[in-house]
N, C-alpha and C. Protein backbone atom coordinates (compact mmCIF):
# COMPACT_ATOMS: atom_id res chain seq x y z
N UNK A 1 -177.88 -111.38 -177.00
CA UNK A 1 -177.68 -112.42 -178.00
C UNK A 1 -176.62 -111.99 -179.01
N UNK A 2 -176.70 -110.48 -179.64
CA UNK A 2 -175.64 -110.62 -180.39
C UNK A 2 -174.30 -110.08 -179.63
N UNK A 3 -174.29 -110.05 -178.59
CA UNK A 3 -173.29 -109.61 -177.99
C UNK A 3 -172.49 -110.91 -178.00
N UNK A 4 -172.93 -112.47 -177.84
CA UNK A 4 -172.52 -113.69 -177.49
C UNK A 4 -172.05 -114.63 -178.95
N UNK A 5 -172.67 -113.75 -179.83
CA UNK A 5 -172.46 -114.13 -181.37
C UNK A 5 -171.36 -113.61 -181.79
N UNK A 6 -171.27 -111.97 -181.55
CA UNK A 6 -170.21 -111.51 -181.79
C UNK A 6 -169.02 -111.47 -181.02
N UNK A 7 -168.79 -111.71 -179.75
CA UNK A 7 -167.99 -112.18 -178.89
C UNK A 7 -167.79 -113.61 -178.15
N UNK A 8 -168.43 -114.59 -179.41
CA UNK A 8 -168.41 -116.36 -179.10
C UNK A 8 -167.41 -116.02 -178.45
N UNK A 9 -165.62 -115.80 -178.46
CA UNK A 9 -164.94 -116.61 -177.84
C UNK A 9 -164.77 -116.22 -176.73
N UNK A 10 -165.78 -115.39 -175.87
CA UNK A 10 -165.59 -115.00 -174.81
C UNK A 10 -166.54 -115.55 -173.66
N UNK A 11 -167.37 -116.45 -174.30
CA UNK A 11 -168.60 -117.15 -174.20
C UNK A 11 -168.03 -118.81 -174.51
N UNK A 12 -167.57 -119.58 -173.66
CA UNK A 12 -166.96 -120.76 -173.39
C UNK A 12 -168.03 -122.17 -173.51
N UNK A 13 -168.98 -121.52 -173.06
CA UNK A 13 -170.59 -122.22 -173.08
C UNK A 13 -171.01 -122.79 -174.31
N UNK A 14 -170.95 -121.81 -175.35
CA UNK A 14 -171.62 -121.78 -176.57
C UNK A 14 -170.99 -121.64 -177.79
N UNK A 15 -171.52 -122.01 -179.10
CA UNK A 15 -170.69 -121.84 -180.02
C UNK A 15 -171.22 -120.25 -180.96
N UNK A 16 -170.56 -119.52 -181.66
CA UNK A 16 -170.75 -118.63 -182.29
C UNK A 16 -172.01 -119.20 -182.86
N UNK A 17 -171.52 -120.19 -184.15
CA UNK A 17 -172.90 -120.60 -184.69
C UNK A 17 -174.58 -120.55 -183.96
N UNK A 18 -174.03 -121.12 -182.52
CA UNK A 18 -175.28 -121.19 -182.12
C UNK A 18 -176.39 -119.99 -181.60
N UNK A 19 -175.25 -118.87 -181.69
CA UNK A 19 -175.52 -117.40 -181.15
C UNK A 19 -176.58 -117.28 -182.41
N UNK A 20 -176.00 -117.32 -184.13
CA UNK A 20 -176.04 -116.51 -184.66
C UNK A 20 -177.26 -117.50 -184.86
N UNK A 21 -177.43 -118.89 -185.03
CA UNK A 21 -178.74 -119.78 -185.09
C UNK A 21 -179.62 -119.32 -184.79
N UNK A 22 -179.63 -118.86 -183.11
CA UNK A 22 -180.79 -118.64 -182.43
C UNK A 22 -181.40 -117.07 -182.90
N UNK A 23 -180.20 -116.05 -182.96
CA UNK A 23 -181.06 -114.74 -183.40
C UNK A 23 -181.56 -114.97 -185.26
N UNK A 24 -180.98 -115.66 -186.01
CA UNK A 24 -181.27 -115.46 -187.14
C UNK A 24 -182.96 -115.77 -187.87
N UNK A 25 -183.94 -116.16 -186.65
CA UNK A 25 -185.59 -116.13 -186.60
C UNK A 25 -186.31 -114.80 -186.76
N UNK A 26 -185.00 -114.11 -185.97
CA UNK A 26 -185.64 -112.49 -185.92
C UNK A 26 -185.27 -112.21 -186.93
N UNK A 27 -183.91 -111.96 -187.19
CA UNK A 27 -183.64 -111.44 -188.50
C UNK A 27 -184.41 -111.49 -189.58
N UNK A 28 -184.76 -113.28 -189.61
CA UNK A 28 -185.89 -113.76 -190.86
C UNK A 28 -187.30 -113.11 -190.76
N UNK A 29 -187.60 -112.16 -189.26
CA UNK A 29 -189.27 -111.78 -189.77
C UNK A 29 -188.92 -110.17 -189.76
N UNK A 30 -187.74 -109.36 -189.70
CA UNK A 30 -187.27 -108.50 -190.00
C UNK A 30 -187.45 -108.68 -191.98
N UNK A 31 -187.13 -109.36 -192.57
CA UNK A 31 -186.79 -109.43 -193.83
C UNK A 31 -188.34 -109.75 -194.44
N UNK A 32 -188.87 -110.86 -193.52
CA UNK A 32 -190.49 -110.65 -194.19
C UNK A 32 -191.49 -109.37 -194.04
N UNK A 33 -191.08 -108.47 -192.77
CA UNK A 33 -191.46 -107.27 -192.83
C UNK A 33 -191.05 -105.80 -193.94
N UNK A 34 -189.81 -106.32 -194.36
CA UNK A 34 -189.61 -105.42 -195.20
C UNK A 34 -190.13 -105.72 -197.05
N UNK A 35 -190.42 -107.17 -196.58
CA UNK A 35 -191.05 -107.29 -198.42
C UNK A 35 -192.27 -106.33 -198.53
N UNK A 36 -193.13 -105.95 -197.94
CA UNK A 36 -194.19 -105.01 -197.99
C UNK A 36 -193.88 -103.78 -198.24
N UNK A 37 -192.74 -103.69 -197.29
CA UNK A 37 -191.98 -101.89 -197.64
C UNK A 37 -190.97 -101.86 -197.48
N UNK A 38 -190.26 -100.45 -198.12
CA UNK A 38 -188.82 -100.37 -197.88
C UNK A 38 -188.55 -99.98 -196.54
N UNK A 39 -188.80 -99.89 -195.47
CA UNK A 39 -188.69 -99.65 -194.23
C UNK A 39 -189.44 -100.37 -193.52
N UNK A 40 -189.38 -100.66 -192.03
CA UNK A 40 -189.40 -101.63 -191.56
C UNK A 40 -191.48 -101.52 -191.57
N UNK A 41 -191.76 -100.03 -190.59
CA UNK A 41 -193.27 -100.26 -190.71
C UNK A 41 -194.02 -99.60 -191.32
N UNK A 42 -193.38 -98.70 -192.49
CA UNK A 42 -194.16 -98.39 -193.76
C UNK A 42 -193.12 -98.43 -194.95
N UNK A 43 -193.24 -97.08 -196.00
CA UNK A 43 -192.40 -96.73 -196.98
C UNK A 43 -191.52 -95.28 -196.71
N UNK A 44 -191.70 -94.95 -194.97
CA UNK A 44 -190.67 -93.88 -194.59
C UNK A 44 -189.78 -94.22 -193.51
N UNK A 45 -188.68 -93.97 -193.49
CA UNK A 45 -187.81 -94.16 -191.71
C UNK A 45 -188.19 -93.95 -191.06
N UNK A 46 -188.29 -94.75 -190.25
CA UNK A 46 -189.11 -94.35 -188.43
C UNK A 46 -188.03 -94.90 -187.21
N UNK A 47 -188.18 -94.26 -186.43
CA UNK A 47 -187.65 -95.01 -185.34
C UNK A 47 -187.32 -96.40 -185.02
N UNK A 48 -187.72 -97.12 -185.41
CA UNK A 48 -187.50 -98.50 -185.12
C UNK A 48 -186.65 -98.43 -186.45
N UNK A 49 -186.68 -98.21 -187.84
CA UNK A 49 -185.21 -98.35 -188.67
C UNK A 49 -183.89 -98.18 -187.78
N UNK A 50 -183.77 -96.54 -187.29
CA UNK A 50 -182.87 -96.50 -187.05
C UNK A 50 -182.16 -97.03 -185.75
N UNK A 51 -183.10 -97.67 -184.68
CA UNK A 51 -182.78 -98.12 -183.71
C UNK A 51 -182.51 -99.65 -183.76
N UNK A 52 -182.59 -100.36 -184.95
CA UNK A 52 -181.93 -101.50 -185.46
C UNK A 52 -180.96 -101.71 -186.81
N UNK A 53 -181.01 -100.78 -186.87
CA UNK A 53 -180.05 -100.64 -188.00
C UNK A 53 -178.78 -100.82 -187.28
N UNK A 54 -178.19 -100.75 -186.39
CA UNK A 54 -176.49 -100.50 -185.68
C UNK A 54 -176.47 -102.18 -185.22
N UNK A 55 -177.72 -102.70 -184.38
CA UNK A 55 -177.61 -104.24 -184.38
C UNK A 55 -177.27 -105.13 -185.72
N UNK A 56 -178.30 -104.62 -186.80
CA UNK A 56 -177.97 -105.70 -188.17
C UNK A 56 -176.81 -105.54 -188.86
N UNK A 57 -176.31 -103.96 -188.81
CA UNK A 57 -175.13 -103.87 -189.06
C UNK A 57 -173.84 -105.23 -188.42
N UNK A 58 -173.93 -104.81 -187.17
CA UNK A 58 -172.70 -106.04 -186.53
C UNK A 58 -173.53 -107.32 -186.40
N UNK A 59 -174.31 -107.58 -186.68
CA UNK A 59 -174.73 -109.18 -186.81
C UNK A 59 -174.21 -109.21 -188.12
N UNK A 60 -174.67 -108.69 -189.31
CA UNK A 60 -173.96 -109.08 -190.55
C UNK A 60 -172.18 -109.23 -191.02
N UNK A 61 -171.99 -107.87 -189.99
CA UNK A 61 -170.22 -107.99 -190.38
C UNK A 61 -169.61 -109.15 -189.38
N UNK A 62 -170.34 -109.85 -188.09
CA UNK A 62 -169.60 -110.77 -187.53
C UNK A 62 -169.29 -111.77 -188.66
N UNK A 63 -170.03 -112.14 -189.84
CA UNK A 63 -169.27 -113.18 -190.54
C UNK A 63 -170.06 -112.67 -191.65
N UNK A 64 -169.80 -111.87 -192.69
CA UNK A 64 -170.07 -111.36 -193.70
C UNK A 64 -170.42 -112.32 -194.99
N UNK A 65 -169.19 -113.19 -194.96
CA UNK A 65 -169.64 -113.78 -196.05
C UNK A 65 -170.46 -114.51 -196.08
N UNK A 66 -170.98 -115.16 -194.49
CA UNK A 66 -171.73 -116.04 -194.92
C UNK A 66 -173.51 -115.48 -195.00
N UNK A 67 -173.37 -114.20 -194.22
CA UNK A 67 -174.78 -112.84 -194.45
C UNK A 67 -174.92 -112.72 -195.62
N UNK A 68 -173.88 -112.65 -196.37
CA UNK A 68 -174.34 -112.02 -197.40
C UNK A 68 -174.67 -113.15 -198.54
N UNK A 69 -174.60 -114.81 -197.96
CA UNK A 69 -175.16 -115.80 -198.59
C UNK A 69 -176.52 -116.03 -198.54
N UNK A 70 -176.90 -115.33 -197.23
CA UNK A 70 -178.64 -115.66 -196.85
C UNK A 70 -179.56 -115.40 -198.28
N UNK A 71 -180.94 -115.61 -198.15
CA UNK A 71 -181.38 -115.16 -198.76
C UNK A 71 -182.83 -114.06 -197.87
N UNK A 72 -181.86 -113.15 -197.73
CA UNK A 72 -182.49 -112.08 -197.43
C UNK A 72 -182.21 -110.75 -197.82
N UNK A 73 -182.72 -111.05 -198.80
CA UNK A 73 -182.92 -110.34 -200.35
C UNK A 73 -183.25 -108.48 -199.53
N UNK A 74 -184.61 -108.58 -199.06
CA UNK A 74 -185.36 -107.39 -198.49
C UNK A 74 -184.62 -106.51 -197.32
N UNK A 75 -183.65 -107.68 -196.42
CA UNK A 75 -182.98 -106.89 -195.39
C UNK A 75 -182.04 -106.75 -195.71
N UNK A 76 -181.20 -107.07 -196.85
CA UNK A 76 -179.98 -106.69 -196.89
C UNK A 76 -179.81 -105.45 -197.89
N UNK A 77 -181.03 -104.76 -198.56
CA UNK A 77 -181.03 -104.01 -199.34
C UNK A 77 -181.18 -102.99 -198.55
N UNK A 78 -182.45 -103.24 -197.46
CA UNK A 78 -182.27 -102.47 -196.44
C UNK A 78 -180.78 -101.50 -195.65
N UNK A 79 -180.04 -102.77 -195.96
CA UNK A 79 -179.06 -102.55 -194.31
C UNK A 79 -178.04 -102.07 -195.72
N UNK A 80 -178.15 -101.94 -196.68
CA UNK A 80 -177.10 -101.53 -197.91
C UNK A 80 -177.80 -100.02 -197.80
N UNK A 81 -178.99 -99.73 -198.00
CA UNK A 81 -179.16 -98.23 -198.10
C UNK A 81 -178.86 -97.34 -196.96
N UNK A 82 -178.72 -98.01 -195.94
CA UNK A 82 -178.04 -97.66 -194.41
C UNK A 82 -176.95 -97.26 -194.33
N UNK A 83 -175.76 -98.19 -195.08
CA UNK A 83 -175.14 -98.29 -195.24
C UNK A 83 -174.07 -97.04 -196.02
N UNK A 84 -174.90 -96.71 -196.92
CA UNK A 84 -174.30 -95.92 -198.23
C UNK A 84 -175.53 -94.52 -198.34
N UNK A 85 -175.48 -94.69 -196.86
CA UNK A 85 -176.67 -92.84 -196.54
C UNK A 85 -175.48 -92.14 -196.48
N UNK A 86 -175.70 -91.14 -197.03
CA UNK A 86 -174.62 -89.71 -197.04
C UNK A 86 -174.47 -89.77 -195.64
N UNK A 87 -175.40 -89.28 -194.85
CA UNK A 87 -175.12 -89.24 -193.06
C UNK A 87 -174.62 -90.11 -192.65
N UNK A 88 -174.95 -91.40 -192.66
CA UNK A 88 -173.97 -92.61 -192.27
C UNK A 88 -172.29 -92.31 -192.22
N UNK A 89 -172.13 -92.63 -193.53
CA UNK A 89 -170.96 -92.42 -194.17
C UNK A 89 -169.89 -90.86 -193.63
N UNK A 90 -170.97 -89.87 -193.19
CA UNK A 90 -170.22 -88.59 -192.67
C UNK A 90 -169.97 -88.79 -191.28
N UNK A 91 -170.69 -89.59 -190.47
CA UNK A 91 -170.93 -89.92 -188.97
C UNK A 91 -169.97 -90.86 -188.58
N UNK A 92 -169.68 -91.83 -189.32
CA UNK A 92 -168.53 -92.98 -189.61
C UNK A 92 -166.91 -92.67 -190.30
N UNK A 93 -166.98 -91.32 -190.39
CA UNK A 93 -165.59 -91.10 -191.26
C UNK A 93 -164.46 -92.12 -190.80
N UNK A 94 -163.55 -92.28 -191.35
CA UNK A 94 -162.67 -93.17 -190.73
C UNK A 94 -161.30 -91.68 -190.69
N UNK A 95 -160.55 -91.74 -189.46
CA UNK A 95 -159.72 -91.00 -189.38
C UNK A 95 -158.42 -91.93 -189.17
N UNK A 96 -157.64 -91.69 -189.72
CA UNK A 96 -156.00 -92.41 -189.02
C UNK A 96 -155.94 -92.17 -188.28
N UNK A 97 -154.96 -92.86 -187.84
CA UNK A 97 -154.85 -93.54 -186.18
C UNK A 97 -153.95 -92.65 -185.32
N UNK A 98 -154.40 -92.33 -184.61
CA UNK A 98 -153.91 -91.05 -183.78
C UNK A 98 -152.69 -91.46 -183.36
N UNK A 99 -151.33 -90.44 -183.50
CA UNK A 99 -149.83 -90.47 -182.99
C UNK A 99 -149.63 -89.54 -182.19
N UNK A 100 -149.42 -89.58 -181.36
CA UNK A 100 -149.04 -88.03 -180.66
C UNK A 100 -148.01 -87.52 -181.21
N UNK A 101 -147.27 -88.49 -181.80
CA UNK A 101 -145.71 -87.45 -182.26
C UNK A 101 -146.24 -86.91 -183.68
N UNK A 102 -147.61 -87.07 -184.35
CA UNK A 102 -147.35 -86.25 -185.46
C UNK A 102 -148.86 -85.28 -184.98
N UNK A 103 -148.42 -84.29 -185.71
CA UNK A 103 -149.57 -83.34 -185.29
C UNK A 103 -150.67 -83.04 -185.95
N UNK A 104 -150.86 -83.61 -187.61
CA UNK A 104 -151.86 -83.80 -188.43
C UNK A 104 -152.90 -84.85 -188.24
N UNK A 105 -152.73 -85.65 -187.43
CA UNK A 105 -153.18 -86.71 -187.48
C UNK A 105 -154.57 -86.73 -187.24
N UNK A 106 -154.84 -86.09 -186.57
CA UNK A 106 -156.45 -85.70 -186.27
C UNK A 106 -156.66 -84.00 -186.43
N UNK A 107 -158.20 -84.28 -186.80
CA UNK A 107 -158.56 -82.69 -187.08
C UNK A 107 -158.38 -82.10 -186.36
């Protein structure tokens, strides 16, 4: 599903919207699960955080602005502390874009 959301135009069938329509039920009991806690099935990271955390990530950046209109207050605070984890952020470095003709370019 979000493969067809995030790659609508490769998907001739369907419209993006309708990708993001149909998964955005889950999303919504993702967000009622987290009003109880800051993590998905208590108040510590467990496995299931981090094994959906990389999906909500690219469901939200396929169209950002309009994610970040929802009102899902609980998952997006979520997917912000994800976001802005020291490890994240070290695991994700962004490196320039590799040249072969220069030799700094990568570590």
């Amino acid at each position: 599903m979000l493969d067809r959301y995030k790659y609508a135009d490769r998907h001739l069938d369907s419209s993006e919207q309708q990708h993001r329509d149909l998964t955005l039920p889950f999303i919504e009991k993702l967000n009622e699960a987290l009003k109880a806690h800051q993590f998905l099935l208590n108040d510590q990271i467990c496995l299931a955080d981090i094994a959906l955390f990389p999906f909500i990530r690219q469901y939200a950046l396929v169209n950002k602005e309009w994610f970040d209109l929802l009102t899902l207050t609980h998952l997006q605070q979520w997917l912000d502390y994800f976001l802005n984890s020291p490890l994240f952020n070290q695991v994700m470095k962004k490196y320039k874009l590799y040249n072969q003709g220069f030799s700094n370019t990568f570590p």
